[in-house]
C-alpha atoms as a PDB file:
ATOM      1  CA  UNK A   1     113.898  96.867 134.400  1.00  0.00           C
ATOM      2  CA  UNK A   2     110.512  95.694 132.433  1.00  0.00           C
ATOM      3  CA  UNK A   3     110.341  91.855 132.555  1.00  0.00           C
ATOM      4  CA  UNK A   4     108.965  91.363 129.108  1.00  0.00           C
ATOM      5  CA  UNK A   5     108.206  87.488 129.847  1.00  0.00           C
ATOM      6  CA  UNK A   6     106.341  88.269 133.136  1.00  0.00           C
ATOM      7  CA  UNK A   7     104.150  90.866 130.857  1.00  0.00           C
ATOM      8  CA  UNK A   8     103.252  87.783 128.237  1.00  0.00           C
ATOM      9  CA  UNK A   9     102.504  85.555 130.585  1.00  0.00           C
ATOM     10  CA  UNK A  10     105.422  83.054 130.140  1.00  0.00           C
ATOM     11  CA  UNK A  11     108.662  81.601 131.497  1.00  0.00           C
ATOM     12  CA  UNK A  12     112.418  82.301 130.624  1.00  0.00           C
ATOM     13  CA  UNK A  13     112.785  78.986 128.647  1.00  0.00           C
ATOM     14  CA  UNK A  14     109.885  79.603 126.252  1.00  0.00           C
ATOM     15  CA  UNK A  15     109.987  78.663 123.224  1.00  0.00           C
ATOM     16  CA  UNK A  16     109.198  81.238 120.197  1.00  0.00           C
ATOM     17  CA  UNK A  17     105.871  79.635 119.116  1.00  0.00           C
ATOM     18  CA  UNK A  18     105.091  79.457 123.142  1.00  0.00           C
ATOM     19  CA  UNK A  19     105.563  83.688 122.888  1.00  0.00           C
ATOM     20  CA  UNK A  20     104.066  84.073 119.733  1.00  0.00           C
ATOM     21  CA  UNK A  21     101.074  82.395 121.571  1.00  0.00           C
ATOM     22  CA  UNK A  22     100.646  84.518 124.435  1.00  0.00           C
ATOM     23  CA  UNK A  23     101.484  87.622 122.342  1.00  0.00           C
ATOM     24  CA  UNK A  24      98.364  86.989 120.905  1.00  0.00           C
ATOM     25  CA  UNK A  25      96.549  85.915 123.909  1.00  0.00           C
ATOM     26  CA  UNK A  26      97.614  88.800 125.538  1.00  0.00           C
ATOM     27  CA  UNK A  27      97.026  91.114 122.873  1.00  0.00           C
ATOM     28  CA  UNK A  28      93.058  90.284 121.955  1.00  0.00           C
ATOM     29  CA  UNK A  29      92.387  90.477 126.033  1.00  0.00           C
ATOM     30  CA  UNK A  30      94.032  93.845 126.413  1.00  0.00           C
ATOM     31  CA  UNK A  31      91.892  95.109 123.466  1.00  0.00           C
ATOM     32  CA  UNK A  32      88.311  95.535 124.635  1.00  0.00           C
ATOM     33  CA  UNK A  33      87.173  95.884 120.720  1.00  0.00           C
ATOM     34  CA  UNK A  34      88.309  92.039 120.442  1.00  0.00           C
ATOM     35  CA  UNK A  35      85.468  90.919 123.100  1.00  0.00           C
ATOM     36  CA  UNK A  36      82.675  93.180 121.952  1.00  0.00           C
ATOM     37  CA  UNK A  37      82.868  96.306 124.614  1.00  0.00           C
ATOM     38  CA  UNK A  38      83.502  98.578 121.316  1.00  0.00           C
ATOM     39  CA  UNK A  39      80.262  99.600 119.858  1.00  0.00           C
ATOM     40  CA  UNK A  40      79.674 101.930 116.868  1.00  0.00           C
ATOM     41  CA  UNK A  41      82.832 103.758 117.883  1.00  0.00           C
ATOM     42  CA  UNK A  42      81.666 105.132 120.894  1.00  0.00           C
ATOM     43  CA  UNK A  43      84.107 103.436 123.355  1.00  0.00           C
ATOM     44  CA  UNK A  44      87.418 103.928 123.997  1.00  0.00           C
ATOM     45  CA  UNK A  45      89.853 101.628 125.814  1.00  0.00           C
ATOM     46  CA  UNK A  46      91.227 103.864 129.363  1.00  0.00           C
ATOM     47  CA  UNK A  47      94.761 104.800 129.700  1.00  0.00           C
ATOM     48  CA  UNK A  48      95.416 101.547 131.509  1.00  0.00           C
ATOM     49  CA  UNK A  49      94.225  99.385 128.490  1.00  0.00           C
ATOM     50  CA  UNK A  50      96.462 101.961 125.978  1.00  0.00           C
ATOM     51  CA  UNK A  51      99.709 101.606 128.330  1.00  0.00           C
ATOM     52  CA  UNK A  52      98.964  97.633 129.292  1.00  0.00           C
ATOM     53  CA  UNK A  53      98.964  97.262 125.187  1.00  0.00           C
ATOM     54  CA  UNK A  54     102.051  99.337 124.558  1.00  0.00           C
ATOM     55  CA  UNK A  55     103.874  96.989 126.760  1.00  0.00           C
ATOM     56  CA  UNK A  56     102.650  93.796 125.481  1.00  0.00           C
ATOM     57  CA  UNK A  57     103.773  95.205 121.885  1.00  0.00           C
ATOM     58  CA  UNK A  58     107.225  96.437 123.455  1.00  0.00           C
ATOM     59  CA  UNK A  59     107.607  92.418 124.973  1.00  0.00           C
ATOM     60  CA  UNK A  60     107.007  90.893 121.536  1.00  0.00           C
ATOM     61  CA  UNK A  61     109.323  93.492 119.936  1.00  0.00           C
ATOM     62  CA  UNK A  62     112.565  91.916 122.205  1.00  0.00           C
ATOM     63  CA  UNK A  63     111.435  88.532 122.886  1.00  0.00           C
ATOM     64  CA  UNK A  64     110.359  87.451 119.192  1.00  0.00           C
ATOM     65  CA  UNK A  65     113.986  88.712 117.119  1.00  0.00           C
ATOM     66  CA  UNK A  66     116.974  86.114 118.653  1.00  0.00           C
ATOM     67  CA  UNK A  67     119.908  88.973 118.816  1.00  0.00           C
ATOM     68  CA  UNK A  68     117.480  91.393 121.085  1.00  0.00           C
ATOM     69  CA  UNK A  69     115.892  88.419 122.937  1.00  0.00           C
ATOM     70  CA  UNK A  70     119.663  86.857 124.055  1.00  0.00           C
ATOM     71  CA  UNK A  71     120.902  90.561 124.604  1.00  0.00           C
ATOM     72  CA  UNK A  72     117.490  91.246 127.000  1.00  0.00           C
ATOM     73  CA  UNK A  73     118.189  87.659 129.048  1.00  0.00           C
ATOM     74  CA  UNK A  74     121.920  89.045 129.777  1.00  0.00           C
ATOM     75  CA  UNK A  75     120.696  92.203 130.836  1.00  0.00           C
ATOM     76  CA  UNK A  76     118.260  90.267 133.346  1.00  0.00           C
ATOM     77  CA  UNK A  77     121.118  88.025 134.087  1.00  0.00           C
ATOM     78  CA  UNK A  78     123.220  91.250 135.480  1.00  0.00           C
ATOM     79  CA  UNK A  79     120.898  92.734 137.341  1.00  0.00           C
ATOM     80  CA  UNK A  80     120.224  89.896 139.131  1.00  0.00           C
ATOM     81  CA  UNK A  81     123.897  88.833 140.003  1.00  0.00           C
ATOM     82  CA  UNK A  82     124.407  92.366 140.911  1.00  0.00           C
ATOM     83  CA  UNK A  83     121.468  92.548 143.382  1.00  0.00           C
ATOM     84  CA  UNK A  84     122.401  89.403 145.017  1.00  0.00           C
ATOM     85  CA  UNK A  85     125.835  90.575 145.560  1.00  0.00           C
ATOM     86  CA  UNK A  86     124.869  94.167 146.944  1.00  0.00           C
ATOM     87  CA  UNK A  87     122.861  92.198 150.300  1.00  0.00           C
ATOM     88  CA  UNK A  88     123.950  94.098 153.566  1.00  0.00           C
ATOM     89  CA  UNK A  89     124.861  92.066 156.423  1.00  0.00           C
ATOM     90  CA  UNK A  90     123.059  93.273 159.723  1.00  0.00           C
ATOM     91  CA  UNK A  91     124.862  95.777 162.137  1.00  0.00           C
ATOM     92  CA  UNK A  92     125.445  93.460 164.641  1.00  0.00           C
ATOM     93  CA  UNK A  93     124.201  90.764 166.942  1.00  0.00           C
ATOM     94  CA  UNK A  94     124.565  91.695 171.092  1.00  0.00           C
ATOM     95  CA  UNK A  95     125.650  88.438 172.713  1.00  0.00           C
ATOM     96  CA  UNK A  96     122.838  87.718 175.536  1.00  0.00           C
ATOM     97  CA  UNK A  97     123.869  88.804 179.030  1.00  0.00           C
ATOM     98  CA  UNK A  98     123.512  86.346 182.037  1.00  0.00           C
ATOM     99  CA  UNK A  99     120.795  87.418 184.548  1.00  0.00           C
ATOM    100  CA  UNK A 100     120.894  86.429 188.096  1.00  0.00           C
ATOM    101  CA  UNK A 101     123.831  85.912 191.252  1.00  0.00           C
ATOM    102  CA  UNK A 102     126.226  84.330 189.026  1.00  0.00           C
ATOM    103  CA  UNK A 103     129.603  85.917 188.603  1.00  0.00           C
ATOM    104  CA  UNK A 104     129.627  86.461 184.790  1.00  0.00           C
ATOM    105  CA  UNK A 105     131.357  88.661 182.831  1.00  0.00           C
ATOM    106  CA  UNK A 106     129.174  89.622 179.779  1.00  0.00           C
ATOM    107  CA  UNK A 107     130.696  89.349 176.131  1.00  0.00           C
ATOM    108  CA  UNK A 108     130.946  92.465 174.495  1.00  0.00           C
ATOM    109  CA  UNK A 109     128.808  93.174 171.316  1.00  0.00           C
ATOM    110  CA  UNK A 110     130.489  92.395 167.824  1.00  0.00           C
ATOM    111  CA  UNK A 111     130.164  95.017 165.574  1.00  0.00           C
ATOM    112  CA  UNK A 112     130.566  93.915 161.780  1.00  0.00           C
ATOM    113  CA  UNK A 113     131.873  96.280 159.276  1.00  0.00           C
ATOM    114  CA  UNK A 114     129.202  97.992 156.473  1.00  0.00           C
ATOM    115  CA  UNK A 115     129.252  95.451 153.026  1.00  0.00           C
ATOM    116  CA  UNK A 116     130.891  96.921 150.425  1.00  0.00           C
ATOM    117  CA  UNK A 117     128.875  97.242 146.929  1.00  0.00           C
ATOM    118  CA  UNK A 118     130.916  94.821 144.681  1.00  0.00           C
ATOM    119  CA  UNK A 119     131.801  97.645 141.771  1.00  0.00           C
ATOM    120  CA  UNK A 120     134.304  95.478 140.703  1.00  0.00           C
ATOM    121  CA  UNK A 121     132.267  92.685 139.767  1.00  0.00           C
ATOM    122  CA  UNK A 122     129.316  94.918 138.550  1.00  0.00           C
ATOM    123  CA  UNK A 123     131.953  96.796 136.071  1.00  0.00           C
ATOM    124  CA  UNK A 124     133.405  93.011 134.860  1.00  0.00           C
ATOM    125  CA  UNK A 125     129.710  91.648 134.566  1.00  0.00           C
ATOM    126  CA  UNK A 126     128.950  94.816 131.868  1.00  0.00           C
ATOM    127  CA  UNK A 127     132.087  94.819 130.145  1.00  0.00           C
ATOM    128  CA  UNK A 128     131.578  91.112 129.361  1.00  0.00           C
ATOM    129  CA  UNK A 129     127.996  91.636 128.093  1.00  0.00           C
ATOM    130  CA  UNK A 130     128.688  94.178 126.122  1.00  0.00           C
ATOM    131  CA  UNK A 131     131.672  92.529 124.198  1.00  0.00           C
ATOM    132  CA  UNK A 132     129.131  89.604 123.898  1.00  0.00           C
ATOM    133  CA  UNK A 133     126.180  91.889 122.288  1.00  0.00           C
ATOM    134  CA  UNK A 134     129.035  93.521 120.078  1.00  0.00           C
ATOM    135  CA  UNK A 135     130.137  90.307 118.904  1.00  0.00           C
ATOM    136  CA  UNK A 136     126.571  89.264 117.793  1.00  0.00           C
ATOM    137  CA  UNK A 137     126.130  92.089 116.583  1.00  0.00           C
ATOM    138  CA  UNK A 138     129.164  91.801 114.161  1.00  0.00           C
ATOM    139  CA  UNK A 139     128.925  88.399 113.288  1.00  0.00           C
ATOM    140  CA  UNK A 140     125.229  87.851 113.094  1.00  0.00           C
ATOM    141  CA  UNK A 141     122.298  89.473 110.988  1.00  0.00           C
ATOM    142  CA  UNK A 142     121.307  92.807 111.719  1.00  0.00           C
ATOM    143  CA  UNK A 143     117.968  92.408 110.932  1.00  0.00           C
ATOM    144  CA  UNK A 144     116.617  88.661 111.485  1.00  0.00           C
ATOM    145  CA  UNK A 145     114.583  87.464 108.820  1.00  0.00           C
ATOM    146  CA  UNK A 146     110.888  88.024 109.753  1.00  0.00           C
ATOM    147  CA  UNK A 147     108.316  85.243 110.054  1.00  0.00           C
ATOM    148  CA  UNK A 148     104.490  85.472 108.628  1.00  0.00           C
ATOM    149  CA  UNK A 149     102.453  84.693 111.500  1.00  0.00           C
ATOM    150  CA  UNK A 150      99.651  87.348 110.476  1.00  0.00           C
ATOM    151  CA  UNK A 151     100.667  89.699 113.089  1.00  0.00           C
ATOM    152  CA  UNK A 152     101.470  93.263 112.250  1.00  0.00           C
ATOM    153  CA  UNK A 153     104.461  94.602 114.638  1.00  0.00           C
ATOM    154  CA  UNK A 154     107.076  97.559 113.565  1.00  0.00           C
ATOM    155  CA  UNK A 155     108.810  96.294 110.570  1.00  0.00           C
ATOM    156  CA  UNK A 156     106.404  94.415 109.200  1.00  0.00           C
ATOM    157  CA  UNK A 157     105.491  94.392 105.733  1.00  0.00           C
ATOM    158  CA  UNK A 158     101.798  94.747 103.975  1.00  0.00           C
ATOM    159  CA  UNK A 159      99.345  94.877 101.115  1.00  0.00           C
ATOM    160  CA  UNK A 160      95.812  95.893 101.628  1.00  0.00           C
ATOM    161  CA  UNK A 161      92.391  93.909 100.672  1.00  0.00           C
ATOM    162  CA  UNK A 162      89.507  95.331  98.983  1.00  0.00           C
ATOM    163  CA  UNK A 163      88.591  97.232 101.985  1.00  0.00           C
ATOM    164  CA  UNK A 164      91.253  99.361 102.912  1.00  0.00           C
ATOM    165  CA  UNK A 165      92.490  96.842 105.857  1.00  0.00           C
ATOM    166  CA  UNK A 166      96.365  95.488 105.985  1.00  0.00           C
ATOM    167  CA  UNK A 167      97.258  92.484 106.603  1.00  0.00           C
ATOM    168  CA  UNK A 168     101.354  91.683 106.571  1.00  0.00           C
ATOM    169  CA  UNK A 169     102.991  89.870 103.608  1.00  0.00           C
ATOM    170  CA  UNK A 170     106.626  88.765 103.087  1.00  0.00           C
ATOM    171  CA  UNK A 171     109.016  91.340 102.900  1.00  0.00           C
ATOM    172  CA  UNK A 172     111.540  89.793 100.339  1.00  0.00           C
ATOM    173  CA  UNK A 173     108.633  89.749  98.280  1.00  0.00           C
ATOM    174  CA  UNK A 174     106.479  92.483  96.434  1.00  0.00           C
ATOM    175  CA  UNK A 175     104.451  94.840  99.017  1.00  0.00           C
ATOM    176  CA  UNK A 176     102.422  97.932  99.062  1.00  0.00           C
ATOM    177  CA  UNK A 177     103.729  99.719 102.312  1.00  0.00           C
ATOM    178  CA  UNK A 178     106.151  99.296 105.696  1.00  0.00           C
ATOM    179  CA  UNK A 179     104.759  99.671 109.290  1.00  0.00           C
ATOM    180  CA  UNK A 180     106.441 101.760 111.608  1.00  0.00           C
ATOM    181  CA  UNK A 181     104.280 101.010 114.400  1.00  0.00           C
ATOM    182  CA  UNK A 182     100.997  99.685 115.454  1.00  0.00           C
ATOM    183  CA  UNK A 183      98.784 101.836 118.158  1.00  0.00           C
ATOM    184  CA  UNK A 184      95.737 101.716 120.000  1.00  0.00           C
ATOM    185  CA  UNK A 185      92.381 102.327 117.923  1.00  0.00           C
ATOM    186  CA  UNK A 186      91.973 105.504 119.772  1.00  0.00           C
ATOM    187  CA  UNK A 187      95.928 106.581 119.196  1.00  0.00           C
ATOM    188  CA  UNK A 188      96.582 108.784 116.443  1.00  0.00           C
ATOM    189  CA  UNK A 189      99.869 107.673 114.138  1.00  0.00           C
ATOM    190  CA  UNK A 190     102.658 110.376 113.994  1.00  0.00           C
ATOM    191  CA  UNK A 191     101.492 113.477 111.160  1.00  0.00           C
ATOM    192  CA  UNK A 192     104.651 112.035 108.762  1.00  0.00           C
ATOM    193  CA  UNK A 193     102.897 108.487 108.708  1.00  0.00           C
ATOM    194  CA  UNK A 194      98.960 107.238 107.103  1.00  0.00           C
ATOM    195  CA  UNK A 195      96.940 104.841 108.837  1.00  0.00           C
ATOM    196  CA  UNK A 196      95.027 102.007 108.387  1.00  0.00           C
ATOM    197  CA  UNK A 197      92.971  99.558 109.864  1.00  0.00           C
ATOM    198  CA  UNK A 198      94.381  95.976 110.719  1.00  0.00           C
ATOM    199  CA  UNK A 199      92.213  93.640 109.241  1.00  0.00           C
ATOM    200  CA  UNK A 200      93.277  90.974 112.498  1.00  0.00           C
ATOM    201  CA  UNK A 201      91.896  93.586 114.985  1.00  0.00           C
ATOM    202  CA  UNK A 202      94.791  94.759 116.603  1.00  0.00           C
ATOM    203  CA  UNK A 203      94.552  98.369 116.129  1.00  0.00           C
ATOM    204  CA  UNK A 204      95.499 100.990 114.036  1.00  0.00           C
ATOM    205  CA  UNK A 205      98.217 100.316 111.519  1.00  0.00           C
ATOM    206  CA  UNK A 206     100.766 103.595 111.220  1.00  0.00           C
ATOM    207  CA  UNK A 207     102.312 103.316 107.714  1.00  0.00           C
ATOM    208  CA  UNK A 208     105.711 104.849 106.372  1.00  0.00           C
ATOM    209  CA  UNK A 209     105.500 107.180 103.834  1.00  0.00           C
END
């Protein structure tokens, strides 16, 4: 499983503005047009830069909504009480064997029985988070409220300045046009979609028809 707060840079217990932060941080470094490298369009970021952004953009989409973020953290949880439970104990241990012209009668080997993978447990563990992510699911929003914090994610909504370049607005408010996703300058958006240009520098800004 991807750990999202390993790819932003930050710990378990962060706080939202501490991810907002390094979604940002991480975001401008990953783009070599943010630090100058892109001139007059004639270089593109490598595959590594394109895949390292899609999974900074994949983090902030979990970690910044509340319902995904606590569903994500009991997912980790799982895994990780499953994988401590599934440890193997070794084969055996031989007892050592006296050497010499003493009478002694050497202790057999013990032999301990193969662990068994703890199904149970494992089968408990995911029926419990999944009544838990159904329950938030029912009694919580469906879509969390979005913040302004100038950063165009999928979802967000946007007007455009005098130029042509979007920039996000409030969605319970008036707006030109809905993002479905944001991708690499060098990306092309899906053929159902128009692009623009966001006017932060993040990329390319595929917009819903």
């Amino acid at each position: 499983m991807t750990d999202h707060y390993a790819t932003l840079g930050v710990s378990r217990t962060a706080s939202h503005e501490q991810i907002r932060r390094a979604y940002r941080e991480r975001m401008r470094a990953a783009h070599p047009d943010s630090s100058g490298e892109r001139t007059s369009g004639a270089s593109r970021p490598s595959g590594s830069a394109a895949a390292e952004v899609t999974r900074i953009a994949e983090a902030w989409d979990v970690l910044s909504s509340p319902t995904r973020r606590a569903a994500y953290d009991l997912q980790l949880a799982s895994g990780s009480a499953a994988g401590a439970r599934s440890t193997v104990s070794g084969s055996g241990t031989t007892s050592p064997r006296m050497q010499g012209t003493f009478d002694y009668e050497p202790q057999p080997d013990r032999v301990y029985p193969p662990a068994r993978f703890p199904w149970r447990f494992v089968l408990i563990t995911i029926g419990i988070g999944t009544a838990i992510i159904l329950f938030l699911h029912l009694v919580g929003d469906r879509t969390p409220p979005r913040t302004i914090d100038g950063l165009i994610t999928s979802g967000s909504c946007v007007d455009f300045d005098n130029v042509g370049a979007a920039f996000e607005v409030s969605c319970d408010g008036p707006h030109q046009a809905v993002v479905r996703e944001l991708v690499p300058f060098d990306s092309a958006c899906d053929s159902d979609t128009t692009q623009a240009r966001d006017r932060q520098g993040m990329g390319t800004v595929c917009i819903e028809p």
